[in-house]
PDB file of N, CA and C in Angstrom:
ATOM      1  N   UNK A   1     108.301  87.709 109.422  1.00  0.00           N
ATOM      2  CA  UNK A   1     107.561  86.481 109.485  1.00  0.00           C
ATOM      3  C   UNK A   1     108.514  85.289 109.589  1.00  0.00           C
ATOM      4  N   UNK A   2     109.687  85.192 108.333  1.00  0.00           N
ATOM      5  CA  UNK A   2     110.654  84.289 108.706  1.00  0.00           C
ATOM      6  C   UNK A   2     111.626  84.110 109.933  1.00  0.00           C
ATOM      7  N   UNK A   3     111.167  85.300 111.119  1.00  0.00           N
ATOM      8  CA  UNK A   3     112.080  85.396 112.501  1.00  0.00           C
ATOM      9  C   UNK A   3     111.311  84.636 113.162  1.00  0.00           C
ATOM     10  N   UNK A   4     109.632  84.804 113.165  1.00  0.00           N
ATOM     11  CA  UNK A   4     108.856  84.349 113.653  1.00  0.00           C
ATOM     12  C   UNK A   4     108.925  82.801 113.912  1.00  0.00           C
ATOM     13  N   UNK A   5     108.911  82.503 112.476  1.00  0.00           N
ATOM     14  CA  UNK A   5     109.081  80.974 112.374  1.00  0.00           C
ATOM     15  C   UNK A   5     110.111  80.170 113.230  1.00  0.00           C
ATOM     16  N   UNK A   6     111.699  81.267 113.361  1.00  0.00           N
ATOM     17  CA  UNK A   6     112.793  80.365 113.605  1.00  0.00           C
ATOM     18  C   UNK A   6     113.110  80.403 114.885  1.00  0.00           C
ATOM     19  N   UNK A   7     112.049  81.335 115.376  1.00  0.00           N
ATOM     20  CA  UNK A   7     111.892  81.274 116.852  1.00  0.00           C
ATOM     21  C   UNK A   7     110.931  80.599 117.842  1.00  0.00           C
ATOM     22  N   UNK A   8     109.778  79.999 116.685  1.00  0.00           N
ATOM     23  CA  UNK A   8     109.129  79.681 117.458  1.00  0.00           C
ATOM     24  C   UNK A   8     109.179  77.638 117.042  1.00  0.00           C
ATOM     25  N   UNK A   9     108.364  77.884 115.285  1.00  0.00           N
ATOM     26  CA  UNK A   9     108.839  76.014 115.037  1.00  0.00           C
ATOM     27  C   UNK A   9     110.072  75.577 115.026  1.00  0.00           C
ATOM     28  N   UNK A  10     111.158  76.217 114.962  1.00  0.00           N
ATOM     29  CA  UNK A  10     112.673  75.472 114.262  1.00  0.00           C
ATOM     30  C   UNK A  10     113.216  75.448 115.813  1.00  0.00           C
ATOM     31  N   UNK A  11     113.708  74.664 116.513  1.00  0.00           N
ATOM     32  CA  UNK A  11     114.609  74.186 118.017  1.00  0.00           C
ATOM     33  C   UNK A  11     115.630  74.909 117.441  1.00  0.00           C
ATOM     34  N   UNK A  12     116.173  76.358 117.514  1.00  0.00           N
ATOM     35  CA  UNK A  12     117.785  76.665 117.397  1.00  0.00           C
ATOM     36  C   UNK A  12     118.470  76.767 118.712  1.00  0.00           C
ATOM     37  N   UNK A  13     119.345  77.329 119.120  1.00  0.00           N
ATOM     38  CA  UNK A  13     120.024  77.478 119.868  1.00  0.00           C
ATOM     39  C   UNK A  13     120.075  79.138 120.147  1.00  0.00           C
ATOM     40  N   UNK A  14     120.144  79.477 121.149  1.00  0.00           N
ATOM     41  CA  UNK A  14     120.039  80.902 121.197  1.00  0.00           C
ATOM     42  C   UNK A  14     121.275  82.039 120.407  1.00  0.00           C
ATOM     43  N   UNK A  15     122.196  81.292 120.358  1.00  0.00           N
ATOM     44  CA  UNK A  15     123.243  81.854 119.845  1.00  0.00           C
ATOM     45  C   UNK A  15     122.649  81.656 118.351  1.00  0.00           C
ATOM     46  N   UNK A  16     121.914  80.519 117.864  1.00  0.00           N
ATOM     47  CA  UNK A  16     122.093  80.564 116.375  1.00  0.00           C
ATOM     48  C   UNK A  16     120.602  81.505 116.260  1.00  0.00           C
ATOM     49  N   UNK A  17     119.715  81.537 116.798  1.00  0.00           N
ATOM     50  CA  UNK A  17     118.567  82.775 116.663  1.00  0.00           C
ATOM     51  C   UNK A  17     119.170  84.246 116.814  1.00  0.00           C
ATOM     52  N   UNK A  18     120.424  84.361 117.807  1.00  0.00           N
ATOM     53  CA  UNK A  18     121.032  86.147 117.553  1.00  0.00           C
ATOM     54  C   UNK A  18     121.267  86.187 116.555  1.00  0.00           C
ATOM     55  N   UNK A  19     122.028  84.932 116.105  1.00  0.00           N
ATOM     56  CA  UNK A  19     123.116  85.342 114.532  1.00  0.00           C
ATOM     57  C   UNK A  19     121.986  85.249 113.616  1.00  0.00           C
ATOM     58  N   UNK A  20     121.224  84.705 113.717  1.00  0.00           N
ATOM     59  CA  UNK A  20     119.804  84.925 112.196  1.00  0.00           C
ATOM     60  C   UNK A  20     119.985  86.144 112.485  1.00  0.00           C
ATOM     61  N   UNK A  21     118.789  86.697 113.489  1.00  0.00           N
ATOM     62  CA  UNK A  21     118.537  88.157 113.375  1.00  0.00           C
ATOM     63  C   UNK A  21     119.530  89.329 113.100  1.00  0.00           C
ATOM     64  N   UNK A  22     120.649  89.145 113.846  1.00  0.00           N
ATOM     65  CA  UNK A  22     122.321  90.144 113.445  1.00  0.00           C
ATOM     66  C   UNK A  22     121.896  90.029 112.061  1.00  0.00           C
ATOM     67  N   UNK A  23     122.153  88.945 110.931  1.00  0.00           N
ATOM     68  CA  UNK A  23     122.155  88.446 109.732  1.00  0.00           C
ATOM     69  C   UNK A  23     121.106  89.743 109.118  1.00  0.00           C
ATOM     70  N   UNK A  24     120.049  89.111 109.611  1.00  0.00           N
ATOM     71  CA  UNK A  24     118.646  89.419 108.707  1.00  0.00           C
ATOM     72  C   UNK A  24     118.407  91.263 109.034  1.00  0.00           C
ATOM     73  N   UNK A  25     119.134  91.925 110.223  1.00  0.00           N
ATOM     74  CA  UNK A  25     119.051  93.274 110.500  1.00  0.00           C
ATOM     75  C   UNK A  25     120.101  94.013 109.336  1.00  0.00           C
ATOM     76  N   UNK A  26     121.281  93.053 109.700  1.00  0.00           N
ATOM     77  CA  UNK A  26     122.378  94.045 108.468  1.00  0.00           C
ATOM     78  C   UNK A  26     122.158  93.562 106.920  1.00  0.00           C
ATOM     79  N   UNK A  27     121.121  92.555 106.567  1.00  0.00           N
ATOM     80  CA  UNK A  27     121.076  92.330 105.300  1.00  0.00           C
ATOM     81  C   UNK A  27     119.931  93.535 104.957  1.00  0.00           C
ATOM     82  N   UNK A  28     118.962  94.218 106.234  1.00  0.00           N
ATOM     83  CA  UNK A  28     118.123  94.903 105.715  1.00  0.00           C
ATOM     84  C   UNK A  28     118.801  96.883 105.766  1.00  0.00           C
ATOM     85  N   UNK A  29     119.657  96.612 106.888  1.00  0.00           N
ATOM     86  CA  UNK A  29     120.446  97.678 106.625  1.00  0.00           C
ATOM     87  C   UNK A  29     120.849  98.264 105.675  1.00  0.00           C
ATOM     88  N   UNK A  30     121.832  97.056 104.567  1.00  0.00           N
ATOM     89  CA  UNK A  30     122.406  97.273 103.663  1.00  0.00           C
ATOM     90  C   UNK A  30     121.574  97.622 102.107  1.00  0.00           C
ATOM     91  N   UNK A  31     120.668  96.700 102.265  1.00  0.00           N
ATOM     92  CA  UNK A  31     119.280  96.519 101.361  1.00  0.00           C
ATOM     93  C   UNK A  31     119.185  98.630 101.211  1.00  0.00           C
ATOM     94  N   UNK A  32     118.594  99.317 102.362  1.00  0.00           N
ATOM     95  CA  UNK A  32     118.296 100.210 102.567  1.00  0.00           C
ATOM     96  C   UNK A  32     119.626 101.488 102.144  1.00  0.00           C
ATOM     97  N   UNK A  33     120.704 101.175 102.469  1.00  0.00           N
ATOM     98  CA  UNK A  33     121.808 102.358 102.228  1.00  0.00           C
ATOM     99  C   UNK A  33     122.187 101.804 100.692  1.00  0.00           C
ATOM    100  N   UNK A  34     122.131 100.685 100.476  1.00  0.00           N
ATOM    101  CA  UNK A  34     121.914 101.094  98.750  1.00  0.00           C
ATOM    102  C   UNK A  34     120.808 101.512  98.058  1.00  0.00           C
ATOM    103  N   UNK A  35     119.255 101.433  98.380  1.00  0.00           N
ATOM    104  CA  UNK A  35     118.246 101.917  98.004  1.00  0.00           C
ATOM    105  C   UNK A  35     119.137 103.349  97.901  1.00  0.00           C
ATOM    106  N   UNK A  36     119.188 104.130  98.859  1.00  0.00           N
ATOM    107  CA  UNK A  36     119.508 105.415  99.678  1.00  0.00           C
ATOM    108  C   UNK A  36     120.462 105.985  98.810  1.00  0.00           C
ATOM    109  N   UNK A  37     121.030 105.466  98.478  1.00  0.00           N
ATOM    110  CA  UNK A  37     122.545 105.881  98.084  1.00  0.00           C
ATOM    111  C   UNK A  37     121.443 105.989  96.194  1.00  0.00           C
ATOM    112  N   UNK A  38     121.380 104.963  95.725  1.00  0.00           N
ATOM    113  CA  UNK A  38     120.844 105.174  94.315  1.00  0.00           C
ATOM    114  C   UNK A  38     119.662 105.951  94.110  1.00  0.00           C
ATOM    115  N   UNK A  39     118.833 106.051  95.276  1.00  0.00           N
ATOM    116  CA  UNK A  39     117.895 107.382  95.011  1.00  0.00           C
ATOM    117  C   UNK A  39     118.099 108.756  95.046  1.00  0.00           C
ATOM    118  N   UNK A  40     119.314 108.907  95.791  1.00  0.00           N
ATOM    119  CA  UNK A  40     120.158 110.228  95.562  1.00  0.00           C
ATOM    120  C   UNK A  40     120.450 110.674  94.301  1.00  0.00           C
ATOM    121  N   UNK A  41     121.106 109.806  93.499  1.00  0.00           N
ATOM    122  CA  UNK A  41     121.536 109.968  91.868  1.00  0.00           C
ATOM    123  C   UNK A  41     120.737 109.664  90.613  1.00  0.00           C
ATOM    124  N   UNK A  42     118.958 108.927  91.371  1.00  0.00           N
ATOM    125  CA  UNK A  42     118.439 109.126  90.340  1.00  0.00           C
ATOM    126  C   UNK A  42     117.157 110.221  90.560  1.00  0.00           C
ATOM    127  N   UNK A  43     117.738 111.214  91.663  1.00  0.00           N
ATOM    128  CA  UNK A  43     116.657 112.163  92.159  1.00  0.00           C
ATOM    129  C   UNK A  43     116.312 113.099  90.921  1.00  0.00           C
ATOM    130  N   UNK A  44     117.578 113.503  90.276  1.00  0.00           N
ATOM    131  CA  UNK A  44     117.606 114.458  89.358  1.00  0.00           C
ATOM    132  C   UNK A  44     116.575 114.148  87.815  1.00  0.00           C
ATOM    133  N   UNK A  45     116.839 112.851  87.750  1.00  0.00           N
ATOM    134  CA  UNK A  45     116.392 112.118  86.561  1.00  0.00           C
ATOM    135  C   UNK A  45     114.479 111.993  86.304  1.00  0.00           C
ATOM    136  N   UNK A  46     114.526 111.336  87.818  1.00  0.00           N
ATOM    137  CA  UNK A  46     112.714 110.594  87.553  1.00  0.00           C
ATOM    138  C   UNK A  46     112.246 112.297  87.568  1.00  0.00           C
ATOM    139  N   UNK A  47     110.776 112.526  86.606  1.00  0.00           N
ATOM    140  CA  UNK A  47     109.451 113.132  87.411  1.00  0.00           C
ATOM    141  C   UNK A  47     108.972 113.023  88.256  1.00  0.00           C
ATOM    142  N   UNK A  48     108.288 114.516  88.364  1.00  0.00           N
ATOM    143  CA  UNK A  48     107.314 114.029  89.773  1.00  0.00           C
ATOM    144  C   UNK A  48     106.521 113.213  89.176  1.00  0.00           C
ATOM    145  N   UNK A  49     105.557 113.268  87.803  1.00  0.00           N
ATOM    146  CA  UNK A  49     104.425 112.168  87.524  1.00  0.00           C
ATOM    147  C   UNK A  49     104.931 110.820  87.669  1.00  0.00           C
ATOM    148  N   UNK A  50     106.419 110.382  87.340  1.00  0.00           N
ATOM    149  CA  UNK A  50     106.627 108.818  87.363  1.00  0.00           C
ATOM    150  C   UNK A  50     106.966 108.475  89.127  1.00  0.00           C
ATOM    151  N   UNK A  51     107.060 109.412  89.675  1.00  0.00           N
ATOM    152  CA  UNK A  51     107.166 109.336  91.307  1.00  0.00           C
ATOM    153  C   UNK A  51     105.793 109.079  91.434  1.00  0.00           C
ATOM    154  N   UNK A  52     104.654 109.627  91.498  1.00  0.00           N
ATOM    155  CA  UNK A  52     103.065 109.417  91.647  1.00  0.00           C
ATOM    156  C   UNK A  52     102.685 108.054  91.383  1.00  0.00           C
ATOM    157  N   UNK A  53     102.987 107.454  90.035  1.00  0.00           N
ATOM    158  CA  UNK A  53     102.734 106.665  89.331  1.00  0.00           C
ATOM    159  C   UNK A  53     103.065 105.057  90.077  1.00  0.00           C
ATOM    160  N   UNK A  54     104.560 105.400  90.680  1.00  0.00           N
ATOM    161  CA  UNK A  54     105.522 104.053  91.001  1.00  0.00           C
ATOM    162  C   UNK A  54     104.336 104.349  93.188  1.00  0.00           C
ATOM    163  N   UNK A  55     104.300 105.547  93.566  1.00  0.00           N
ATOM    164  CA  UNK A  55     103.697 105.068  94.420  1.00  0.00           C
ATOM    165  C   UNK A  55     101.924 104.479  94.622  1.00  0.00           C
ATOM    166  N   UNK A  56     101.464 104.927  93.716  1.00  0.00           N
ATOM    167  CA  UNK A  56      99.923 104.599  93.241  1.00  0.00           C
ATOM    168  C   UNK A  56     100.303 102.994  93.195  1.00  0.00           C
ATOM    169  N   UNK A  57     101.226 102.419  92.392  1.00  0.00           N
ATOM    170  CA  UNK A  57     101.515 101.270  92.058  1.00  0.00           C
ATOM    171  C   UNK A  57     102.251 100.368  93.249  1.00  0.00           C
ATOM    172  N   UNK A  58     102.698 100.967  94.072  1.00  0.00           N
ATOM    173  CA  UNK A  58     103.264 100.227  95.548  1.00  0.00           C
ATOM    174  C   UNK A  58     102.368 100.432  96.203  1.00  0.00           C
ATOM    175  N   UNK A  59     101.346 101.034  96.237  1.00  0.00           N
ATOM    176  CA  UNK A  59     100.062 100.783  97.147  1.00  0.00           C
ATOM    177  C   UNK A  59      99.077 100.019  96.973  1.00  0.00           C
ATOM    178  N   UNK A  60      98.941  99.780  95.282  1.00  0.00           N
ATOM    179  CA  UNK A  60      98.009  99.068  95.406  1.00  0.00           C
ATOM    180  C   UNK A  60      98.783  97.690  95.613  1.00  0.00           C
ATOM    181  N   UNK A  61      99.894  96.988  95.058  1.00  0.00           N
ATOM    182  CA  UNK A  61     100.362  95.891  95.748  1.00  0.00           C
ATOM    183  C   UNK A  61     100.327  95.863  96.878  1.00  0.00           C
ATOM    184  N   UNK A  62     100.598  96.754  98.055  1.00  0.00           N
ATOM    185  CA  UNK A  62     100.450  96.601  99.044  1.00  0.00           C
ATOM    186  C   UNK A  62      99.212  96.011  99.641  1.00  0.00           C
ATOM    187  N   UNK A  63      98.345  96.974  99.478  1.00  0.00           N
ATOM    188  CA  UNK A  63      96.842  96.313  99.405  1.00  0.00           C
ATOM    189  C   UNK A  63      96.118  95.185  98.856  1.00  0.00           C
ATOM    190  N   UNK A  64      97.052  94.661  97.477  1.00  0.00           N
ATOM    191  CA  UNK A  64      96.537  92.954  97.554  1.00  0.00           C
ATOM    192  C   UNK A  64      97.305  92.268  98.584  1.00  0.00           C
ATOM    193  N   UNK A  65      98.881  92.605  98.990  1.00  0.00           N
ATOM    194  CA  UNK A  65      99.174  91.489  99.716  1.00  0.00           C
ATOM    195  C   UNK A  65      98.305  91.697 101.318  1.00  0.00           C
ATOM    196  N   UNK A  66      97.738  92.789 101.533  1.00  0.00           N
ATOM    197  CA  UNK A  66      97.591  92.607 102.928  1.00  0.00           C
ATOM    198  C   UNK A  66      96.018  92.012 102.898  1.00  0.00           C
ATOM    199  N   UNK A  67      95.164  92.280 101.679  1.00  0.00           N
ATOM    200  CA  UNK A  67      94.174  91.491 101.675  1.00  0.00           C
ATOM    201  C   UNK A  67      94.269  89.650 101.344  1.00  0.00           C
ATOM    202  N   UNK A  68      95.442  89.518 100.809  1.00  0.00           N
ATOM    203  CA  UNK A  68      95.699  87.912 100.681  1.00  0.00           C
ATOM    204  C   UNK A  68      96.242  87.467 101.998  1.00  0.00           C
ATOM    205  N   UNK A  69      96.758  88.355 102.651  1.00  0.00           N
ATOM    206  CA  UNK A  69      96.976  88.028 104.469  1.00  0.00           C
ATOM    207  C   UNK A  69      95.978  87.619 104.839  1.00  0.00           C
ATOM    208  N   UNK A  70      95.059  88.849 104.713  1.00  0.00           N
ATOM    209  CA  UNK A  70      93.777  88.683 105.832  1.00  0.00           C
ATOM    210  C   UNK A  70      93.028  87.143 105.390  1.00  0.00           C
ATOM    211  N   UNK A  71      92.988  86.891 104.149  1.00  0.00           N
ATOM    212  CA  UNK A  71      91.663  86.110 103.610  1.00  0.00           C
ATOM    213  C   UNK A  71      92.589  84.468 103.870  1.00  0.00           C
ATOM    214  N   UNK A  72      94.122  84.675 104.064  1.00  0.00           N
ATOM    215  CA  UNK A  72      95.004  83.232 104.477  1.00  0.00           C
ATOM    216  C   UNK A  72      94.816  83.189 105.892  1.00  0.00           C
ATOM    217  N   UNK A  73      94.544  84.132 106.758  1.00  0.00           N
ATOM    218  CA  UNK A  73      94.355  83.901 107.745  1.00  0.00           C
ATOM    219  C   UNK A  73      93.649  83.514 108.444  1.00  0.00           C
ATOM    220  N   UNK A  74      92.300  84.004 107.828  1.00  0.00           N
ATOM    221  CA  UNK A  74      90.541  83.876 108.393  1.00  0.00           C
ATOM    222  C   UNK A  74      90.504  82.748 107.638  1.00  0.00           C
ATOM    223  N   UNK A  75      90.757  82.334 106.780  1.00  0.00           N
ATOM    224  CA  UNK A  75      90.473  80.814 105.767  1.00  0.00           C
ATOM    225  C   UNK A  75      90.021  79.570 106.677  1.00  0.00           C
ATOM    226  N   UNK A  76      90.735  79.455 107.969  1.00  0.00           N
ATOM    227  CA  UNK A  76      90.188  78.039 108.234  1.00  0.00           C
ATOM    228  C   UNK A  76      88.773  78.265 108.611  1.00  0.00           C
TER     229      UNK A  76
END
């Protein structure tokens, strides 16, 4: 959403819209190979019930934010 923005309201320069995105791809890269890397070493540790539990619980957040999408969107 924030690429969206800096491509469409903010006047950058094309060079400074690659370097956002370069930016914002390897910040999510990295985001991800440390997830990756620490779910390896705490594979041994969690349950399956607290695995169930943490995804029951990322879904339903998921599902308020995409219903606070919809209802910011249709609002006007």
């Amino acid at each position: 959403m924030v690429g969206g923005i800096v491509s469409v309201q903010l006047h950058f320069e094309t060079a400074e819209k690659i370097a956002f995105f370069v930016v914002a791809m390897a910040t999510q890269l990295t985001v991800d190979a440390v997830k990756t890397f620490y779910a390896a070493k705490l594979r041994y540790k969690i349950k399956e019930r607290s695995i169930q539990n943490l995804n029951r619980l990322a879904g339903a957040v998921i599902i308020i934010f995409a219903i606070r999408l919809f209802v910011e969107v249709f609002k006007t």
